[in-house]
Protein backbone atom coordinates (compact mmCIF):
# COMPACT_ATOMS: atom_id res chain seq x y z
CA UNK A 1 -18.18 8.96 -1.27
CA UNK A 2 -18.09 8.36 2.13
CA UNK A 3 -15.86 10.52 4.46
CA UNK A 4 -14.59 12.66 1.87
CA UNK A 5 -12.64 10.20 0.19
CA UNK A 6 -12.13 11.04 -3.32
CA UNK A 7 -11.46 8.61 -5.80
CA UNK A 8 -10.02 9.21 -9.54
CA UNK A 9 -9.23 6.28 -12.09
CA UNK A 10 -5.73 6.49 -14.09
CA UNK A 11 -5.87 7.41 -17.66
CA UNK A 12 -4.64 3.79 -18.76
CA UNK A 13 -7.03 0.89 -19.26
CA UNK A 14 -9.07 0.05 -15.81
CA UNK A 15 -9.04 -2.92 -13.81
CA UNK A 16 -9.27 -6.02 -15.24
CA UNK A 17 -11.95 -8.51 -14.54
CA UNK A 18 -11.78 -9.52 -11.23
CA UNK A 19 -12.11 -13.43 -10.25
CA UNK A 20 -13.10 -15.05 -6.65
CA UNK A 21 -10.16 -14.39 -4.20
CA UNK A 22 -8.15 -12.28 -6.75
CA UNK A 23 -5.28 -10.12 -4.44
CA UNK A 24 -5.16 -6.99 -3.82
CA UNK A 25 -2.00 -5.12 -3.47
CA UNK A 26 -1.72 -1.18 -2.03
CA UNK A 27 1.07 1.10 -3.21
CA UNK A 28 1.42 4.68 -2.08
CA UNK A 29 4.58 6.47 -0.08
CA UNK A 30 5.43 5.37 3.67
CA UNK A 31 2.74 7.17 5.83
CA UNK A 32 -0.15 7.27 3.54
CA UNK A 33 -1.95 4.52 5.51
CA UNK A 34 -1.86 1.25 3.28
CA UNK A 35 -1.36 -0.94 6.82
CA UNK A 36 -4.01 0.58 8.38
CA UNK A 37 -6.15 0.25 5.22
CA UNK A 38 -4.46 -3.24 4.02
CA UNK A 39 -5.92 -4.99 7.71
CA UNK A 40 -9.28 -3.18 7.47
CA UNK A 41 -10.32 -4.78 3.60
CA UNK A 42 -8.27 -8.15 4.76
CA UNK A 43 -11.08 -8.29 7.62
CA UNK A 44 -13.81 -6.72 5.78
CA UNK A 45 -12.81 -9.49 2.88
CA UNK A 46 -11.86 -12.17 4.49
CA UNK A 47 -8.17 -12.05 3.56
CA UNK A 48 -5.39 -12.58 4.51
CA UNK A 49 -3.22 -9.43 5.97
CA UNK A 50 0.65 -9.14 4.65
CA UNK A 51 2.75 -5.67 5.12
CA UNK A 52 5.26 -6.38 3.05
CA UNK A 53 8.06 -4.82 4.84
CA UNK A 54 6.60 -6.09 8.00
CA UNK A 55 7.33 -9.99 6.06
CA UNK A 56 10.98 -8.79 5.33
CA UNK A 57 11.99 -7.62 9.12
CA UNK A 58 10.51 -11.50 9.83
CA UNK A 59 12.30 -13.28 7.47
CA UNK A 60 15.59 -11.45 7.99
CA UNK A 61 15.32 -10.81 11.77
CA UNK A 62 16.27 -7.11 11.36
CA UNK A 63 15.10 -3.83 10.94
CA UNK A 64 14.37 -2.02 7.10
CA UNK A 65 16.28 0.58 8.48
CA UNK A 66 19.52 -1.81 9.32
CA UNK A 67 19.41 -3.45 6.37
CA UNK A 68 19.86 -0.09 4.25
CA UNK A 69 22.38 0.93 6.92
CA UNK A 70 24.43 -2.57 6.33
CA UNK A 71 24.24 -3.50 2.95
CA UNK A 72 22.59 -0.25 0.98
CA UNK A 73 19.55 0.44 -0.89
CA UNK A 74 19.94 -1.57 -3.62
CA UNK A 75 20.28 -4.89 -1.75
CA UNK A 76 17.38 -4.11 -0.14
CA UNK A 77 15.62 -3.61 -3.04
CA UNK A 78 16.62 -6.69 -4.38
CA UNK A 79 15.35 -8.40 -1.28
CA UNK A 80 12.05 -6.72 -2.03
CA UNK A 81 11.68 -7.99 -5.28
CA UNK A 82 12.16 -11.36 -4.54
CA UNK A 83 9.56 -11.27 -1.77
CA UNK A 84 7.20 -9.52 -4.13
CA UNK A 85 7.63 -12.02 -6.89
CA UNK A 86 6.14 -15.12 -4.14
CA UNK A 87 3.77 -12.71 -2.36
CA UNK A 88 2.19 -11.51 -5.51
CA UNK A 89 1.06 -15.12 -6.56
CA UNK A 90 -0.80 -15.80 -3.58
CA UNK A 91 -4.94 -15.76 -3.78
CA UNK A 92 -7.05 -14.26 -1.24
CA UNK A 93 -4.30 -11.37 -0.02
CA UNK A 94 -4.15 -7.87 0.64
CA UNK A 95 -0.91 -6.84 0.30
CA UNK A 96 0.71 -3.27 2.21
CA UNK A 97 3.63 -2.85 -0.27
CA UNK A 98 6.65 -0.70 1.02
CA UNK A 99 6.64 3.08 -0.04
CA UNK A 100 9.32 2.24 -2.78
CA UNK A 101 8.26 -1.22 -4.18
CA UNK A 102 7.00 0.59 -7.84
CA UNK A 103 11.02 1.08 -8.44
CA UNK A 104 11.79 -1.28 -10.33
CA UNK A 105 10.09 -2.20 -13.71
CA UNK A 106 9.42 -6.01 -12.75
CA UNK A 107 7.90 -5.20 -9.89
CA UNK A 108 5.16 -2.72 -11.65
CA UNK A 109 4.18 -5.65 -13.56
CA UNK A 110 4.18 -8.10 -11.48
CA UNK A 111 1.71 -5.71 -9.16
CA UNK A 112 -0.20 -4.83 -12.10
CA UNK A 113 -0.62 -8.12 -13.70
CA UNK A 114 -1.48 -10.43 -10.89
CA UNK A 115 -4.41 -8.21 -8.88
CA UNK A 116 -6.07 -5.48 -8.06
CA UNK A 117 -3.71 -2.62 -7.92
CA UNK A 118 -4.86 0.74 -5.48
CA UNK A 119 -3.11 3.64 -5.11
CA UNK A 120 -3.86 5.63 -1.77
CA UNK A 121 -2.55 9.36 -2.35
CA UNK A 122 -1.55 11.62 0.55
CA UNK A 123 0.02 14.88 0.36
CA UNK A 124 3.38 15.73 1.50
CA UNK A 125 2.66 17.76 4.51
CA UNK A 126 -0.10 14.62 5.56
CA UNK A 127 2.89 11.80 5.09
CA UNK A 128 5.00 13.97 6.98
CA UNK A 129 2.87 15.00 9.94
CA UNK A 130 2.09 11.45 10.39
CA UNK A 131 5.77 9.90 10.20
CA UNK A 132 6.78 13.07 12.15
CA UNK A 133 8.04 10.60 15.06
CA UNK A 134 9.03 7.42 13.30
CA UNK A 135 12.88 7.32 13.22
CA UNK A 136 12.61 3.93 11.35
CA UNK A 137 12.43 5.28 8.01
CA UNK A 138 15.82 5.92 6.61
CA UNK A 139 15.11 7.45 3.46
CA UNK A 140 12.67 10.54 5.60
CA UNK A 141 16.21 11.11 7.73
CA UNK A 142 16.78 14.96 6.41
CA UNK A 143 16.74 18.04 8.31
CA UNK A 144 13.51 19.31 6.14
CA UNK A 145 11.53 15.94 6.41
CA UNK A 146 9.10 17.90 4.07
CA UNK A 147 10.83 18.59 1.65
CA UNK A 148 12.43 15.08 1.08
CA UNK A 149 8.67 13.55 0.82
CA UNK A 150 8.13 16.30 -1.43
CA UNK A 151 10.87 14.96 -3.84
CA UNK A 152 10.19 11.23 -3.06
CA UNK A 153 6.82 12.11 -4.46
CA UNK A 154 7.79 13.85 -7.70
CA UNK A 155 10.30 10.66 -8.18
CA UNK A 156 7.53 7.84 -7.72
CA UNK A 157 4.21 9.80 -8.12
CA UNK A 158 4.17 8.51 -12.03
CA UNK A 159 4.83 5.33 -10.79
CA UNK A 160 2.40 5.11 -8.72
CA UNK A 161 -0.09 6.44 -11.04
CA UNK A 162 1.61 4.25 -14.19
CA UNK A 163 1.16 1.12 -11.51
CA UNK A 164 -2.14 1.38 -10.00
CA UNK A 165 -5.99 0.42 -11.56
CA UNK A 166 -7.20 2.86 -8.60
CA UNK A 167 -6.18 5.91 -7.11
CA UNK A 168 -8.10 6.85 -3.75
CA UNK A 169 -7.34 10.10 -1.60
CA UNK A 170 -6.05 9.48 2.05
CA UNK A 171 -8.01 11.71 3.95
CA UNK A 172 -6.71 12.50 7.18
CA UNK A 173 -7.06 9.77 10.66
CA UNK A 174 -10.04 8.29 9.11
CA UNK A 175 -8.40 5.07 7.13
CA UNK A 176 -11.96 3.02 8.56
CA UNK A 177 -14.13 5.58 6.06
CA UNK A 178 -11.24 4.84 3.39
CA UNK A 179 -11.68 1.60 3.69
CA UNK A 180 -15.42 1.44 3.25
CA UNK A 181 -14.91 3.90 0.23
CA UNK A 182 -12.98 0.80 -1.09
CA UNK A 183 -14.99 -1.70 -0.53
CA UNK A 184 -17.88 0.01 -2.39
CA UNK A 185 -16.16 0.64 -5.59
CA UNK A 186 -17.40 -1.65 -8.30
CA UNK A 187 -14.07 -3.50 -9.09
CA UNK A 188 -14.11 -5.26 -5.13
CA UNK A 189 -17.79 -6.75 -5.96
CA UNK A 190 -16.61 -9.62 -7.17
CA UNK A 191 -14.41 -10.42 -4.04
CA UNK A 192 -17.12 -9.75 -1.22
CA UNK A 193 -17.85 -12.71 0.64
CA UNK A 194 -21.28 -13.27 -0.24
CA UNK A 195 -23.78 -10.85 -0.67
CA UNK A 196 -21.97 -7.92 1.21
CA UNK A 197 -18.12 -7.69 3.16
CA UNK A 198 -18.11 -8.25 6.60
CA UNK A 199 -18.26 -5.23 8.98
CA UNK A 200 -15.06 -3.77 9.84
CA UNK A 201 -13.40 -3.73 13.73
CA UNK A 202 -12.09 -0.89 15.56
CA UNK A 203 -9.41 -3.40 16.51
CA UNK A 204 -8.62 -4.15 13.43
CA UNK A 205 -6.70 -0.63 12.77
CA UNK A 206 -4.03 -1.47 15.05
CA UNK A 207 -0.54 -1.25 13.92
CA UNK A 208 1.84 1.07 12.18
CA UNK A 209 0.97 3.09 8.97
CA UNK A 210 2.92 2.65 5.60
C-alpha cells in the first residue's frame, strides 16, 4: 500500500454497495488529518469538500472553542447533530467530521447508514505532536496534552471502530500518499469519475488538520 499506509477492515459487516455519488464521511480524533485527507479525495473525486466543524464556526459566526466556553459541551453537541443529520443526506460529499461526532448513538447511524464510513487512526503521541500549537481545541487544554488524547482515545476508539466500514493508518505528514491509499481501495471504485480519479494538487492540502 502506498506510503506505508496500512489499512485493516472492522470485524462487523463491510461496506455496503456503493452507488454513483454516494458520500463519504471521515471520523477519527482532532489531528489525525481527515481535512487534509477530506479536500484531497473531494478533488481527486470530484466532490464536494465540507469540514464539519469548519460549517458550524460559519453558520454560528464563532469559534468551536467559544461555543463550549459559552454554552458547554453538550449544546455543542447538539448543534453537531443537527448539522450532521442535513450534511449526511447530501450526494457527492466528503465529509471531515469533528473528533467527537461518533458520541452520540444517532449520529453513528446516521454516518453509517447513509455512506461510506473511514476511519483514519493516529496514535496519541502523532495527534499530539501535530496539535502541539493549536490552542483552539478545548477539550486538548491539560497540562499533559498526551495523556488527555490518550484517554480521549480509549473513550471513542470503539466508536470509531463500531462506526466506520474502513479503518486506514495516518502515517505521519504524508496525508497525499493516504489519500491515494484511499482511492485505490475497492469500495471507492464505484465513485471514480470515469475510468480513474483525477490527480490530486499540492494545493489542494491547504488548511488545518482535524
Amino acid at each position: 500500500m502506498p506510503g506505508g499506509a496500512k489499512l485493516s477492515t472492522p470485524a462487523a459487516a463491510g461496506p455496503p454497495a456503493r452507488r454513483p455519488r454516494s458520500p463519504i464521511f471521515l471520523i477519527g480524533m482532532m489531528g489525525a488529518g481527515k481535512t487534509s485527507v477530506a479536500r484531497l479525495l473531494a478533488q481527486a473525486l470530484q466532490y464536494e469538500f465540507i469540514d464539519c466543524d469548519a460549517e458550524l464556526e460559519r453558520r454560528s459566526g464563532v469559534r468551536i472553542a467559544t461555543m463550549f466556553e459559552l454554552e458547554g459541551e453538550e449544546a455543542f453537541r447538539e448543534r453537531e447533530a443537527l448539522l450532521l443529520e442535513e450534511l449526511t443526506a447530501k450526494s457527492g460529499v466528503v465529509l471531515a467530521t469533528g473528533g467527537g461526532a461518533v458520541l452520540r448513538p444517532d449520529n453513528r447511524a446516521r454516518l453509517r447508514d447513509r455512506g461510506l464510513v473511514i476511519h483514519l487512526d493516529a496514535s496519541a503521541a502523532e495527534i499530539a505532536r501535530r496539535t502541539q500549537h493549536d490552542a483552539s481545541r478545548p477539550l486538548l487544554q491539560a497540562a499533559d496534552r498526551q495523556a488527555r488524547i490518550e484517554s480521549l482515545l480509549r473513550a471513542r476508539g470503539p466508536l470509531y471502530r463500531e462506526t466506520a466500514h474502513l479503518r486506514f493508518r495516518s502515517p505521519a505528514r504524508n496525508p497525499r500518499r493516504l489519500a491515494q491509499a484511499i482511492l485505490a481501495h475497492a469500495a471507492l471504485a464505484p465513485l471514480l469519475p470515469g475510468a480513474r480519479a483525477a490527480p490530486i494538487a499540492d494545493a489542494a492540502v491547504e488548511g488545518q488538520d482535524t
